[in-house]
N, C-alpha and C. Protein backbone atom coordinates (compact mmCIF):
# COMPACT_ATOMS: atom_id res chain seq x y z
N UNK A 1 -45.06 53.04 35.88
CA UNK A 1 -44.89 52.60 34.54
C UNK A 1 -43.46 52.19 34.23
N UNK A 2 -42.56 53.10 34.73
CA UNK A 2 -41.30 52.54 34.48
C UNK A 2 -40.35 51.39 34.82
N UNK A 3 -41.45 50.90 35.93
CA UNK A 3 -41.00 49.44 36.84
C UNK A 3 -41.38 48.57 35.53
N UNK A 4 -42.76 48.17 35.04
CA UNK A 4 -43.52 47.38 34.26
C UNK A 4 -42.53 47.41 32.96
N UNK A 5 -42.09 48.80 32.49
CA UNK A 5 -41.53 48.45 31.29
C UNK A 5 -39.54 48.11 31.91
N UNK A 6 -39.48 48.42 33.21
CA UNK A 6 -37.81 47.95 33.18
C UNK A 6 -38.11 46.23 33.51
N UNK A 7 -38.97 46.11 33.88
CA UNK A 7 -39.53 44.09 34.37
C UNK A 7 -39.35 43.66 33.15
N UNK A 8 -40.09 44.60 32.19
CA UNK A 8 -40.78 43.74 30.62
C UNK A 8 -39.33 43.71 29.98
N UNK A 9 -38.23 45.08 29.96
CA UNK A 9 -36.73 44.47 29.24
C UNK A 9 -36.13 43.26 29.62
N UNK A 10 -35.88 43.60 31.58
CA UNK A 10 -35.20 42.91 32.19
C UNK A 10 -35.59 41.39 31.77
N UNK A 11 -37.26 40.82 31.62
CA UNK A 11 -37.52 39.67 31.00
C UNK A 11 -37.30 39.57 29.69
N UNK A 12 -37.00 40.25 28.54
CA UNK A 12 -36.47 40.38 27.36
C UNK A 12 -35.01 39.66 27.45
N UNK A 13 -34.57 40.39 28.14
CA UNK A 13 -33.38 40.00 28.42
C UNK A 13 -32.67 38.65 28.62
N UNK A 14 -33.63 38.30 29.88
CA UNK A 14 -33.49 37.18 29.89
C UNK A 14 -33.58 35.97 29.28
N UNK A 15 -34.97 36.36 28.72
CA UNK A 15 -35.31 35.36 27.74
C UNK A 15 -34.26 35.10 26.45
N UNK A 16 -33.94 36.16 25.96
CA UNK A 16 -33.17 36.53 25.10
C UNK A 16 -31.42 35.55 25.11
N UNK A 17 -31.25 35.96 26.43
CA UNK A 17 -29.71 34.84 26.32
C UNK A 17 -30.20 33.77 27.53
N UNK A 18 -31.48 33.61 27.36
CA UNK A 18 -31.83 31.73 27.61
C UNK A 18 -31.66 31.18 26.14
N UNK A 19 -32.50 31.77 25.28
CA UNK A 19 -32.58 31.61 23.79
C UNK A 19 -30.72 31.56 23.55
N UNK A 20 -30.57 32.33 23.40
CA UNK A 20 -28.91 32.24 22.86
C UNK A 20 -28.10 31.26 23.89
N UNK A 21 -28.41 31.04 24.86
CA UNK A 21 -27.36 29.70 25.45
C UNK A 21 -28.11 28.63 24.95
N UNK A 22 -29.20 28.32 24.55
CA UNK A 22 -29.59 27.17 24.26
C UNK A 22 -29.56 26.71 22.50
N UNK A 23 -29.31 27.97 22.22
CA UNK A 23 -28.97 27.78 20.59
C UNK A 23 -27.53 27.62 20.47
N UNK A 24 -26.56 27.64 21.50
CA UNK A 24 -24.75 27.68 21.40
C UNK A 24 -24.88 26.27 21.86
N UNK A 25 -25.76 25.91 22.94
CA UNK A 25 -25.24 24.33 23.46
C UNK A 25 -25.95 23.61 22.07
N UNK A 26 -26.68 23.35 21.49
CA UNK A 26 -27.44 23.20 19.99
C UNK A 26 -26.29 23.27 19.10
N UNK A 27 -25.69 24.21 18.93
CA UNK A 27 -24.14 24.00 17.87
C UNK A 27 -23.07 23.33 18.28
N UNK A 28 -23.12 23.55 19.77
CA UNK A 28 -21.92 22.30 19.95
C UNK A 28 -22.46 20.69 19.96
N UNK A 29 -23.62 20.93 20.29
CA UNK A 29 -23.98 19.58 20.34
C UNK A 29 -23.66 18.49 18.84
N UNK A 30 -24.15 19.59 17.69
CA UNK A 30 -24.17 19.40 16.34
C UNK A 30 -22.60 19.24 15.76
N UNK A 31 -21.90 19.89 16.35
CA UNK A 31 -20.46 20.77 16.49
C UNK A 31 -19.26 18.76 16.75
N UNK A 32 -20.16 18.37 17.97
CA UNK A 32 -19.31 17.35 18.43
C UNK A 32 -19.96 16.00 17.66
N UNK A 33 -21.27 15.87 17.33
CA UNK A 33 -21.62 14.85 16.71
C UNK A 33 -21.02 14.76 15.36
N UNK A 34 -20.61 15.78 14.86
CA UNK A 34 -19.94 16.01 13.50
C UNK A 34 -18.39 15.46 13.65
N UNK A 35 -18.15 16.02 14.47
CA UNK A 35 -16.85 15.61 14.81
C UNK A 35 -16.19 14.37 15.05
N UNK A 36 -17.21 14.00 16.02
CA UNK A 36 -17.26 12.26 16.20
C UNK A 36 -17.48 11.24 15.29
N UNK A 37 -18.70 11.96 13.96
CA UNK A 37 -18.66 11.13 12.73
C UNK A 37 -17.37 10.99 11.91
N UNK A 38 -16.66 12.76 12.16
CA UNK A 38 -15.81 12.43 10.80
C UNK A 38 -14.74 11.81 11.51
N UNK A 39 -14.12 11.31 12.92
CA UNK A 39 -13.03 10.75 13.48
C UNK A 39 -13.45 9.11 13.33
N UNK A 40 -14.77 8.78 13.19
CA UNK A 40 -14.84 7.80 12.67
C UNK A 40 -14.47 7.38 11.38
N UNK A 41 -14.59 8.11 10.24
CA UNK A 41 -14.75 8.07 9.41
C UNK A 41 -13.02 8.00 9.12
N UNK A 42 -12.59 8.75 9.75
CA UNK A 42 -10.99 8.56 9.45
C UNK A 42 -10.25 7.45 10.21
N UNK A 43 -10.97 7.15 11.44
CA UNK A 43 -10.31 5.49 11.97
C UNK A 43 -10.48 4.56 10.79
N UNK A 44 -11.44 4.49 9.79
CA UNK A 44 -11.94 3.74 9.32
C UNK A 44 -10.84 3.65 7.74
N UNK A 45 -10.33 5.30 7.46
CA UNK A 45 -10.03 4.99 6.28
C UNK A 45 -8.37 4.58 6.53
N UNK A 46 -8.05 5.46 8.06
CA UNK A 46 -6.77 5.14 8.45
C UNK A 46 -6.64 3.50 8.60
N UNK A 47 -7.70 2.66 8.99
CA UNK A 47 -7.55 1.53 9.10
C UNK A 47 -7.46 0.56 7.47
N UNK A 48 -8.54 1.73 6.82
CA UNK A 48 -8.14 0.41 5.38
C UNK A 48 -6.99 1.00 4.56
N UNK A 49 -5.72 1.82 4.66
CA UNK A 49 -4.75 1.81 5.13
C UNK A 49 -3.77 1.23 5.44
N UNK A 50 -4.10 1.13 6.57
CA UNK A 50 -2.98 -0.03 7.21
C UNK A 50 -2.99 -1.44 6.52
N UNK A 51 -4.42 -1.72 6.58
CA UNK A 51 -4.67 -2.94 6.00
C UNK A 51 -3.73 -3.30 4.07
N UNK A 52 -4.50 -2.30 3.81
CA UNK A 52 -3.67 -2.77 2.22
C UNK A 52 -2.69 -2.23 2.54
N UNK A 53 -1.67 -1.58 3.39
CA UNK A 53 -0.01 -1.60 3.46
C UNK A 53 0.42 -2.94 3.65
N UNK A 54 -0.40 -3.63 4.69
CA UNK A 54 0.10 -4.67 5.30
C UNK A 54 -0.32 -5.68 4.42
N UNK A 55 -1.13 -6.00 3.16
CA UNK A 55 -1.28 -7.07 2.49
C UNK A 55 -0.44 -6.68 1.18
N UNK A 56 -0.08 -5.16 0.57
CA UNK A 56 1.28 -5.46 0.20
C UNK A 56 2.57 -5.41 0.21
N UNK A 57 2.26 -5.39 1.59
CA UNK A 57 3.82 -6.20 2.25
C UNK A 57 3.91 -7.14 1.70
N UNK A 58 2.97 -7.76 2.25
CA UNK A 58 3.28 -9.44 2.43
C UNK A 58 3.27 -9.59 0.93
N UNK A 59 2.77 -9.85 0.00
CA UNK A 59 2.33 -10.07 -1.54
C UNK A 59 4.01 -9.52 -1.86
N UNK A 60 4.61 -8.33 -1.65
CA UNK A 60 5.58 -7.94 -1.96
C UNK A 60 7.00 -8.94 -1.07
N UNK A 61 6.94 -9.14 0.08
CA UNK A 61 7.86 -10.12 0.54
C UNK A 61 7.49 -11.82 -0.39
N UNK A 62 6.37 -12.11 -0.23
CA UNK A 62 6.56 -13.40 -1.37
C UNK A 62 6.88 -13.30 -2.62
N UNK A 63 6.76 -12.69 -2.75
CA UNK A 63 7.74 -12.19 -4.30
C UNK A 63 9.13 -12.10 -4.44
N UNK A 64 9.52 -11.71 -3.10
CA UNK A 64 11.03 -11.75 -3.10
C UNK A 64 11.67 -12.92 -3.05
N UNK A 65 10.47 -13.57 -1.93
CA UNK A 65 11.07 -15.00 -1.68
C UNK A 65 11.07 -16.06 -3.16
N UNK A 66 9.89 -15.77 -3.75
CA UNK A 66 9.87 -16.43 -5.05
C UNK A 66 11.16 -16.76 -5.85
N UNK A 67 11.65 -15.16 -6.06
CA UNK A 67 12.71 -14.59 -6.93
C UNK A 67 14.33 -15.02 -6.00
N UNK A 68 13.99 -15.15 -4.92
CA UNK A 68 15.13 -16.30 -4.24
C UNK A 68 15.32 -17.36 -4.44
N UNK A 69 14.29 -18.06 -4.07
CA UNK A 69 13.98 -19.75 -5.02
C UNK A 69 14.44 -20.00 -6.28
N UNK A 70 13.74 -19.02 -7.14
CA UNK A 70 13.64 -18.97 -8.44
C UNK A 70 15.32 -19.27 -8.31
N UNK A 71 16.57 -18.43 -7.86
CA UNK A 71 17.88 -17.97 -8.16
C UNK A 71 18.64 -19.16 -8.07
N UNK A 72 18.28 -19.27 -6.89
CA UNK A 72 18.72 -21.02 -6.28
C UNK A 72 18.91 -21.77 -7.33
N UNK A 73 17.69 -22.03 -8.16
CA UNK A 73 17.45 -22.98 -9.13
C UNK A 73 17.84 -22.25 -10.41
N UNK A 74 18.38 -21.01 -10.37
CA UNK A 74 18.97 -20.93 -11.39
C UNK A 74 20.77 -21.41 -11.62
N UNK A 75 21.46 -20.93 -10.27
CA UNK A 75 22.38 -20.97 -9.95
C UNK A 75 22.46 -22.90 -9.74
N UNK A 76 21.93 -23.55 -9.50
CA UNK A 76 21.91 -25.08 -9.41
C UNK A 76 22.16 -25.50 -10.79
N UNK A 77 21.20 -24.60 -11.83
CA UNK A 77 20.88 -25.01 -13.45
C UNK A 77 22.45 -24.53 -13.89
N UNK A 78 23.31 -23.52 -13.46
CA UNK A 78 24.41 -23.08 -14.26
C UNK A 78 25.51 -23.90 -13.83
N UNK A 79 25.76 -24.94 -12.90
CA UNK A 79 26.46 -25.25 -12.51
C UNK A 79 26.48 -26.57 -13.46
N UNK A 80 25.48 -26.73 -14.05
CA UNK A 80 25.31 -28.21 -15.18
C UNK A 80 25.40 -27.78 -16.48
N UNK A 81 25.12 -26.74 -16.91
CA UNK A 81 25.26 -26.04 -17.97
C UNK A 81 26.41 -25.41 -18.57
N UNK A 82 26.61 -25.29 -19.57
CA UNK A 82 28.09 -24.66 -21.17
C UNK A 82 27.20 -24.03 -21.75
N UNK A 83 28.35 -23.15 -22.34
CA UNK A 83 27.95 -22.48 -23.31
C UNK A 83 26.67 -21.42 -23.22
N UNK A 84 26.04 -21.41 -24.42
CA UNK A 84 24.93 -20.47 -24.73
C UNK A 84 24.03 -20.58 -23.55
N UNK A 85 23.82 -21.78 -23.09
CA UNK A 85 22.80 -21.94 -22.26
C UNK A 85 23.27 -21.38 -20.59
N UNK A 86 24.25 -21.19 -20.34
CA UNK A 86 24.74 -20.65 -19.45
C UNK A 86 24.87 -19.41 -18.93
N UNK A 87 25.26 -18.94 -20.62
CA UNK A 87 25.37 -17.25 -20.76
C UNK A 87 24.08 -17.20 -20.36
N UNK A 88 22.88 -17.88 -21.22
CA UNK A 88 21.21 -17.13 -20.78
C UNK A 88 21.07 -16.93 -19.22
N UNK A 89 21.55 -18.40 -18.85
CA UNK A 89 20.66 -18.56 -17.36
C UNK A 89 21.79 -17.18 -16.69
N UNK A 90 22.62 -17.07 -16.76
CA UNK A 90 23.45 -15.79 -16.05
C UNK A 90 22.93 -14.50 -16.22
N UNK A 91 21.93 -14.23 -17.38
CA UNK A 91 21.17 -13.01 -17.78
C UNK A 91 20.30 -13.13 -17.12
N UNK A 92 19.56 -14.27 -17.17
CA UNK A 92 18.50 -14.42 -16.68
C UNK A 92 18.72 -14.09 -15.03
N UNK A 93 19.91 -14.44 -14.00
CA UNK A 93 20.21 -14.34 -12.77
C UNK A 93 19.54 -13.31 -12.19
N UNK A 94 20.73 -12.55 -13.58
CA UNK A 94 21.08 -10.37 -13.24
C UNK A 94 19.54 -10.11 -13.49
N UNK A 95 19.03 -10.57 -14.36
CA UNK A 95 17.84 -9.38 -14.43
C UNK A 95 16.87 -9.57 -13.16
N UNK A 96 17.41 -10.81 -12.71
CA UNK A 96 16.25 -11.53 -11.31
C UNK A 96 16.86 -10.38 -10.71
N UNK A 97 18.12 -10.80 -9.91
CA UNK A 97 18.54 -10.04 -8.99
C UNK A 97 18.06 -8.20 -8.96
N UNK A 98 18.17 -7.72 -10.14
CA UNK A 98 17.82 -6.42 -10.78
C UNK A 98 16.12 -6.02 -10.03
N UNK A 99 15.56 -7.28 -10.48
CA UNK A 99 14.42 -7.15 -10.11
C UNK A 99 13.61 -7.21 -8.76
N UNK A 100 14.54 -7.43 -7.83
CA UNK A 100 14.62 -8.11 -6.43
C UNK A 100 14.71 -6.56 -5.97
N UNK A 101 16.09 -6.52 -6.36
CA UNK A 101 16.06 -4.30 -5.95
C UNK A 101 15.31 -3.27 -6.10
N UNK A 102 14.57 -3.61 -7.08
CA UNK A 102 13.17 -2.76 -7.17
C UNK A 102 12.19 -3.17 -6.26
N UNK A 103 12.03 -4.17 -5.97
CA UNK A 103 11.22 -5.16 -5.07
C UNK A 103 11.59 -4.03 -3.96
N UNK A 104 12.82 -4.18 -3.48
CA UNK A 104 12.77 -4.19 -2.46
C UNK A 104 12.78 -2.33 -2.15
N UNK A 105 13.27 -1.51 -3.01
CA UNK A 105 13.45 0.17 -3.13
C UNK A 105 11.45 0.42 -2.92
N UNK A 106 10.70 -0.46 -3.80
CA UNK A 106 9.61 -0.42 -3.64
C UNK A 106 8.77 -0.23 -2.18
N UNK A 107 9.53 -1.46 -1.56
CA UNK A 107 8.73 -1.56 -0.20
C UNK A 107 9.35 -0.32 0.70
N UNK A 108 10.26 -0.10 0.60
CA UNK A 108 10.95 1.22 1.47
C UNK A 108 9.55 2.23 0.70
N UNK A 109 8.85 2.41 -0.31
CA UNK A 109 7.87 3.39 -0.13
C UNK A 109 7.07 2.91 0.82
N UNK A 110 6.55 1.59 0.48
CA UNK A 110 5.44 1.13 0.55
C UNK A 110 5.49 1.95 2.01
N UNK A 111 6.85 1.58 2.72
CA UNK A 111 6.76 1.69 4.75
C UNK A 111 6.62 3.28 4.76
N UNK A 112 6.78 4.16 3.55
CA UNK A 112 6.93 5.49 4.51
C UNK A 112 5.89 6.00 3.26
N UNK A 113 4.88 5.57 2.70
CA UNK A 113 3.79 5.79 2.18
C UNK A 113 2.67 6.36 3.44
N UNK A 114 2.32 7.69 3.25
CA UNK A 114 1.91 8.58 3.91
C UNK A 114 -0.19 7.64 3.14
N UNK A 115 -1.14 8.32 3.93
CA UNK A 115 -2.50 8.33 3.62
C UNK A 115 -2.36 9.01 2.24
N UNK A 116 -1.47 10.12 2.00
CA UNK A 116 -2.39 11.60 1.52
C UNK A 116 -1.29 10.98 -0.17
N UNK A 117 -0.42 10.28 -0.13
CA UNK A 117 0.02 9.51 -1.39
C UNK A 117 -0.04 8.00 -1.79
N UNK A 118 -0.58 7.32 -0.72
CA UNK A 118 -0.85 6.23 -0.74
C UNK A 118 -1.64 5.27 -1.98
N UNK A 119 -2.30 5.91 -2.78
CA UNK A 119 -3.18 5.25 -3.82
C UNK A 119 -2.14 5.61 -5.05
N UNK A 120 -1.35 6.57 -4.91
CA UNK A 120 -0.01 6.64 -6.00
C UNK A 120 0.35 5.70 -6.12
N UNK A 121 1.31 4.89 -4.61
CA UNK A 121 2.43 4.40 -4.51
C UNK A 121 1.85 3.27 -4.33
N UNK A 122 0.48 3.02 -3.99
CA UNK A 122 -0.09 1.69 -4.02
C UNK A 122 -0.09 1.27 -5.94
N UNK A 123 -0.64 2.31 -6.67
CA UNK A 123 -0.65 1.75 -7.89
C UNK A 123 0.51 1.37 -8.49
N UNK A 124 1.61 2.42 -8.08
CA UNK A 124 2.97 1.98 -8.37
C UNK A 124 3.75 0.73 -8.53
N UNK A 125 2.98 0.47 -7.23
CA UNK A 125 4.02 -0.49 -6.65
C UNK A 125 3.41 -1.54 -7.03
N UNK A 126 1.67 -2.06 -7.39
CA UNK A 126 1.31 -3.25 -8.18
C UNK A 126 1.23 -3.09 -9.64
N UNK A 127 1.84 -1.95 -10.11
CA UNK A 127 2.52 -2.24 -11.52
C UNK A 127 3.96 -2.57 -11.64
N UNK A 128 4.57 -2.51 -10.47
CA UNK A 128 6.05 -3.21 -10.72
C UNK A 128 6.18 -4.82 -10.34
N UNK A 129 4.82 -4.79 -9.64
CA UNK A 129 4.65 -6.01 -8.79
C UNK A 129 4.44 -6.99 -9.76
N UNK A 130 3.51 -6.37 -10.80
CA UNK A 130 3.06 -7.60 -12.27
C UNK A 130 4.21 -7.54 -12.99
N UNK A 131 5.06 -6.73 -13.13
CA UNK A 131 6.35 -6.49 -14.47
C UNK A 131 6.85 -7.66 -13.69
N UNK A 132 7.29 -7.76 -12.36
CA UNK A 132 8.51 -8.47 -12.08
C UNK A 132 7.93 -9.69 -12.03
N UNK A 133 6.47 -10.33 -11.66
CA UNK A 133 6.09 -11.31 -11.52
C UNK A 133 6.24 -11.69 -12.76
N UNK A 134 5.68 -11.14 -13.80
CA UNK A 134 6.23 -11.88 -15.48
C UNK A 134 7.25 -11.94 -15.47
N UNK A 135 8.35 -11.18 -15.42
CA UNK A 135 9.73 -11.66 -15.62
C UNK A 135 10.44 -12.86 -14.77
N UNK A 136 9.42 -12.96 -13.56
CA UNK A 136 9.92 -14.40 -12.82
C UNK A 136 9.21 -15.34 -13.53
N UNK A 137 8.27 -15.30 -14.42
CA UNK A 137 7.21 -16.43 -15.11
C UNK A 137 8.34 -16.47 -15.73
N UNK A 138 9.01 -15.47 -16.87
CA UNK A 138 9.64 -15.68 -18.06
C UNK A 138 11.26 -16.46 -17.70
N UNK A 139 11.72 -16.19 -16.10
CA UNK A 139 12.63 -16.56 -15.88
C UNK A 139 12.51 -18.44 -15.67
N UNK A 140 11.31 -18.56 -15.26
CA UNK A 140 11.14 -20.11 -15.09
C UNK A 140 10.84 -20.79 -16.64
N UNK A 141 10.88 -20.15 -17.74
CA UNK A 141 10.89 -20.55 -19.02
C UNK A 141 12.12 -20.59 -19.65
N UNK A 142 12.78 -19.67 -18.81
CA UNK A 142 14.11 -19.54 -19.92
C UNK A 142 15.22 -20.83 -19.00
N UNK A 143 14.88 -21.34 -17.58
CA UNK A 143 15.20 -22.73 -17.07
C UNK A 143 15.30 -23.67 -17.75
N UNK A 144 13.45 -24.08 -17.82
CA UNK A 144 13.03 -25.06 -19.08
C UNK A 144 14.17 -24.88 -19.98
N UNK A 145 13.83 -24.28 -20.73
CA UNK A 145 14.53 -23.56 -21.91
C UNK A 145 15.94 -24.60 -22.01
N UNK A 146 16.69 -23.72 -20.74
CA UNK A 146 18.16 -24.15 -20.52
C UNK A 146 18.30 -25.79 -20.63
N UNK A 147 17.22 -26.00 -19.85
CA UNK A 147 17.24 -27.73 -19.78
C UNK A 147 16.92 -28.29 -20.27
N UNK A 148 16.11 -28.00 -21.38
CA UNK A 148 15.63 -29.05 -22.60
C UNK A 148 16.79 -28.99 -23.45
N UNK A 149 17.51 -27.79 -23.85
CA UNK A 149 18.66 -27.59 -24.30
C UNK A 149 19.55 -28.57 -24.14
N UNK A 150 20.06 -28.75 -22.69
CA UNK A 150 20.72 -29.93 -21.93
C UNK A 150 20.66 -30.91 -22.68
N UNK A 151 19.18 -31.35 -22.65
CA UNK A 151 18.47 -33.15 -23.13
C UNK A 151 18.85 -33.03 -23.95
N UNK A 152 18.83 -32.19 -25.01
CA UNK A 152 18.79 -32.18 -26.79
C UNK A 152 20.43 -32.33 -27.55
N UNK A 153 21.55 -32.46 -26.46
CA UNK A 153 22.86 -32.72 -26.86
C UNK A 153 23.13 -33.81 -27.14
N UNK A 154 23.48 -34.31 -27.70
CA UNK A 154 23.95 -35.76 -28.15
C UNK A 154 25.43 -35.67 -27.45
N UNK A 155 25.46 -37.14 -27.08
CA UNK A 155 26.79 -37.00 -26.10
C UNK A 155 28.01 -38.39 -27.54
């Protein structure tokens, strides 16, 4: 009798951590498919990421370049210009230039904008992006401005 019932543990037994190795390879299995989803899932967000860093870069470098142009043609406009209209376009320069430095203090986040602050410094940075773009609209008005001024002198 004691053979039959040490057979019947000894098969308990066995059975027992067949059952338990096949329920551990079962959690890793579950264990690595999980794993593999969420490393996808983070290539994916790490990639859209990169992506809107790298489109406002660029959106942020044409802006600079704009506000270069823009200067050019301001600095061209003061060289024809007296008076009142001169003083403006010279305000008008500084606040460009002013605005160029934020531009550019901006993108120094933009480059060391981490994932885990990124939708901050992304919003940040396209609310300074519209301030300065109006003030380059307003700067190409206050040109006009200067130069209709010009026309309107009687010589």
């Amino acid at each position: 009798m004691k053979t039959i019932k040490s057979k019947i543990l000894t098969m308990s037994i066995v059975c027992f951590m067949f059952v338990f190795a096949v329920q551990c390879n079962n959690r890793d299995t579950a264990y690595n498919e999980n794993n593999d989803e969420l490393s996808e899932e983070y290539a994916e967000v790490e990639g859209d990421f990169n992506e809107e860093r790298t489109e406002l870069r660029e959106d942020l470098n044409e802006l600079v370049a704009d506000i270069d142009r823009k200067l050019v043609e301001i600095n061209n406009e003061m060289k024809e210009e007296t008076g009142e209209a001169q003083v403006a376009l010279e305000r008008t320069r500084d606040d460009l230039e002013m605005e160029k430095e934020k531009l550019q203090r901006r993108m120094e986040n933009v480059e060391q904008a981490t994932e885990n602050n990124w939708n901050e410094v992304k919003r940040d940075t396209r609310q300074a992006f519209n301030d300065v773009k109006d003030k380059l609209d307003k700067a190409g008005d206050d040109i006009e401005t200067a130069f209709e001024d010009d026309n309107d002198q009687e010589y």
